[in-house]
C-alpha atoms as a PDB file:
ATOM      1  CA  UNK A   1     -38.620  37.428 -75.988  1.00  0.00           C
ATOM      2  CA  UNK A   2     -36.092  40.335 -75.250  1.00  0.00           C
ATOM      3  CA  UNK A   3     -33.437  40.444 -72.583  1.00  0.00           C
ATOM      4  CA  UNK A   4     -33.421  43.489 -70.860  1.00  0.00           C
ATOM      5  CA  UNK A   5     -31.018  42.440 -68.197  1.00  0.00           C
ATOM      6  CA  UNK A   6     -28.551  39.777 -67.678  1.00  0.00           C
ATOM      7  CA  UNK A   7     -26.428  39.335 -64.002  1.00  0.00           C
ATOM      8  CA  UNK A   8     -24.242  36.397 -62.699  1.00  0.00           C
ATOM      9  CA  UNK A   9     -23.999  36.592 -59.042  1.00  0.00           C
ATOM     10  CA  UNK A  10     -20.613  36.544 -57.620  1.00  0.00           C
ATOM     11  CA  UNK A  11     -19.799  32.839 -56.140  1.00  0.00           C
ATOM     12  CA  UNK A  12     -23.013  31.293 -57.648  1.00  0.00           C
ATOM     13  CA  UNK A  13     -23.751  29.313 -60.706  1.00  0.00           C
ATOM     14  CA  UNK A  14     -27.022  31.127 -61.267  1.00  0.00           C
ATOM     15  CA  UNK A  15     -28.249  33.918 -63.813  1.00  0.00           C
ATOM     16  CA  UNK A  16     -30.980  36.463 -63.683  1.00  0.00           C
ATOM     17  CA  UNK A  17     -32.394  37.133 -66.774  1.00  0.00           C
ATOM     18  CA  UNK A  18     -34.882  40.047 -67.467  1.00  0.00           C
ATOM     19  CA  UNK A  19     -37.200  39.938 -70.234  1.00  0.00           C
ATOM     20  CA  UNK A  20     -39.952  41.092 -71.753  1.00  0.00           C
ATOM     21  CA  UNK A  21     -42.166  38.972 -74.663  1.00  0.00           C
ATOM     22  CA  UNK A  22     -44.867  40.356 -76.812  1.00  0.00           C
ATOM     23  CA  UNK A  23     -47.246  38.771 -79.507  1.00  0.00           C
ATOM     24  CA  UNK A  24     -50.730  39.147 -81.281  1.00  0.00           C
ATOM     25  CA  UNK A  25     -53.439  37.176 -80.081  1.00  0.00           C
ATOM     26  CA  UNK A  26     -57.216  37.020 -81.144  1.00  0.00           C
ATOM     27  CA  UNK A  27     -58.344  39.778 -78.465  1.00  0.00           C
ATOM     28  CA  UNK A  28     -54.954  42.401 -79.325  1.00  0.00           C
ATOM     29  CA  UNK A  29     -51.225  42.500 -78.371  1.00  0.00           C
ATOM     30  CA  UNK A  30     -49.840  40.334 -75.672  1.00  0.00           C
ATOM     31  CA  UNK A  31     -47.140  41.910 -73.755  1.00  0.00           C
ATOM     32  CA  UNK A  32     -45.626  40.458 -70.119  1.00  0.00           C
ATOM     33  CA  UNK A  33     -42.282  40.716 -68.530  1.00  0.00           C
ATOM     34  CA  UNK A  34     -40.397  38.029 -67.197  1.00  0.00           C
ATOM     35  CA  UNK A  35     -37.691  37.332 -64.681  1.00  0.00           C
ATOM     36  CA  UNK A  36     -35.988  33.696 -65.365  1.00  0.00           C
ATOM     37  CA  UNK A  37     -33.391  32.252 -62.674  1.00  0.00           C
ATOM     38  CA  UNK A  38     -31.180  30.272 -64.703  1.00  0.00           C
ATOM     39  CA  UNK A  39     -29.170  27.618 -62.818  1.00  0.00           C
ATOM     40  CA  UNK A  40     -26.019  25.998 -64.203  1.00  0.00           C
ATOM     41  CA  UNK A  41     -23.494  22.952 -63.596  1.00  0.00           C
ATOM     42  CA  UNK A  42     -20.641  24.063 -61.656  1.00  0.00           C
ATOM     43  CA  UNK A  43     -18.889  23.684 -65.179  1.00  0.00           C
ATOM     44  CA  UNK A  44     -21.245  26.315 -66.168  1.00  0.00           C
ATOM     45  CA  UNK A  45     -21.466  24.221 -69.415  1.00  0.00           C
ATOM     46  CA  UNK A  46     -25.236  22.632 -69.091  1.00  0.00           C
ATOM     47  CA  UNK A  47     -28.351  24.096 -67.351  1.00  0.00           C
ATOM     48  CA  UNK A  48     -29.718  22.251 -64.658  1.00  0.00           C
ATOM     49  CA  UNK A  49     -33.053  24.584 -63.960  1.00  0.00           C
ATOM     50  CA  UNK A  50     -35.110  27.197 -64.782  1.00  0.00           C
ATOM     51  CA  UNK A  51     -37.481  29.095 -62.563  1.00  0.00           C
ATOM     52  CA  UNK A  52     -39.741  31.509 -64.360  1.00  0.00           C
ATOM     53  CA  UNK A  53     -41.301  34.508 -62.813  1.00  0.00           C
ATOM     54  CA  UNK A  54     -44.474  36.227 -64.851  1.00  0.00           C
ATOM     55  CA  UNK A  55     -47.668  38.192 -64.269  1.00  0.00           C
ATOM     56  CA  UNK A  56     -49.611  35.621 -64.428  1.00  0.00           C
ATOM     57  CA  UNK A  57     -52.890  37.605 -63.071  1.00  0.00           C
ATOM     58  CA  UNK A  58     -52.585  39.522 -66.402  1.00  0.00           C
ATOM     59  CA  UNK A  59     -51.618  36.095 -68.488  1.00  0.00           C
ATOM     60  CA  UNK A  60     -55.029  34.607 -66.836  1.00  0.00           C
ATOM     61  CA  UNK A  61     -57.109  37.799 -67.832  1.00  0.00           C
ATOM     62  CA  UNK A  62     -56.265  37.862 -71.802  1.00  0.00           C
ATOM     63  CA  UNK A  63     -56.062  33.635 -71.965  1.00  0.00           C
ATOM     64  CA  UNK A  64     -59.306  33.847 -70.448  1.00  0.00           C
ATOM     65  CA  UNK A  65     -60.689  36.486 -73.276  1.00  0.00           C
ATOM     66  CA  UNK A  66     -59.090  34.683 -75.768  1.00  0.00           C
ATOM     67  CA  UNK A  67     -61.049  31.289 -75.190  1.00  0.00           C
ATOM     68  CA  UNK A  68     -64.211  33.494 -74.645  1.00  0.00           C
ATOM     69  CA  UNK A  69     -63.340  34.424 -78.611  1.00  0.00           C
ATOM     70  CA  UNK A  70     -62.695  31.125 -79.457  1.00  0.00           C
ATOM     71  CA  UNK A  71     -65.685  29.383 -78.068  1.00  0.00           C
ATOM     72  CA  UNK A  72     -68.069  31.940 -79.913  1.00  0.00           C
ATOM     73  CA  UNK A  73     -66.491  31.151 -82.821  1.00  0.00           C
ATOM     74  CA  UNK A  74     -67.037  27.667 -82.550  1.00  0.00           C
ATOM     75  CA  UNK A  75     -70.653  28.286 -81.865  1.00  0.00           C
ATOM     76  CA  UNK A  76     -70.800  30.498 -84.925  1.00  0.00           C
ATOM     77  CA  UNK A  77     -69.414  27.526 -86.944  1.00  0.00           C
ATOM     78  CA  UNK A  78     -71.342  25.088 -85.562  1.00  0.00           C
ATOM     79  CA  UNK A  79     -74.359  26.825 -86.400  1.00  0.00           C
ATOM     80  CA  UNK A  80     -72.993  27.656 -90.034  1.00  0.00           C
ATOM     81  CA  UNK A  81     -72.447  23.907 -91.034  1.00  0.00           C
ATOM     82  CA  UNK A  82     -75.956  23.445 -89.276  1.00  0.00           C
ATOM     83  CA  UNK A  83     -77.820  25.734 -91.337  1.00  0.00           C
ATOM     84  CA  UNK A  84     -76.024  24.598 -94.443  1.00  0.00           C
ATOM     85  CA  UNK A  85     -77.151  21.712 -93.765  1.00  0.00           C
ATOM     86  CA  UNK A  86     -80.736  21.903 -93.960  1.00  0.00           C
END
């Protein structure tokens, strides 16, 4: 992940963070942006929660294509060891 943008609110033990996170997967390149609320002690010296904010719509579309990929896979295999078999 990246941080594009950090803020403390004045008078509040919170953070905004805004990122963005990108990888490879089976189907192409994952990218999604992110907005995390961070919130701290009043020490500010542990965190206490984390609230995450995505796309999920788009994380649901290219999870789901990746398992499509996967399970044809598996089929292929299975019927690889199968035929070798016989």
């Amino acid at each position: 992940m990246t941080i594009r943008k950090l803020a403390y609110p004045l008078g509040q033990h919170e953070a905004v963070v805004h990122t963005t996170g990108s990888g490879k997967t089976l189907v192409g390149t994952y990218r999604n942006e992110y907005a995390l609320v961070v919130a701290f002690t009043e020490e500010k010296s542990k965190v206490v929660r984390v609230e995450e904010f995505a796309d999920a719509t788009f994380s649901d579309e290219i999870f789901a294509q990746v398992q499509v990929v996967q399970t044809r896979s598996k089929r292929a295999s299975s019927r690889l060891i199968y035929d070798s078999d016989r």
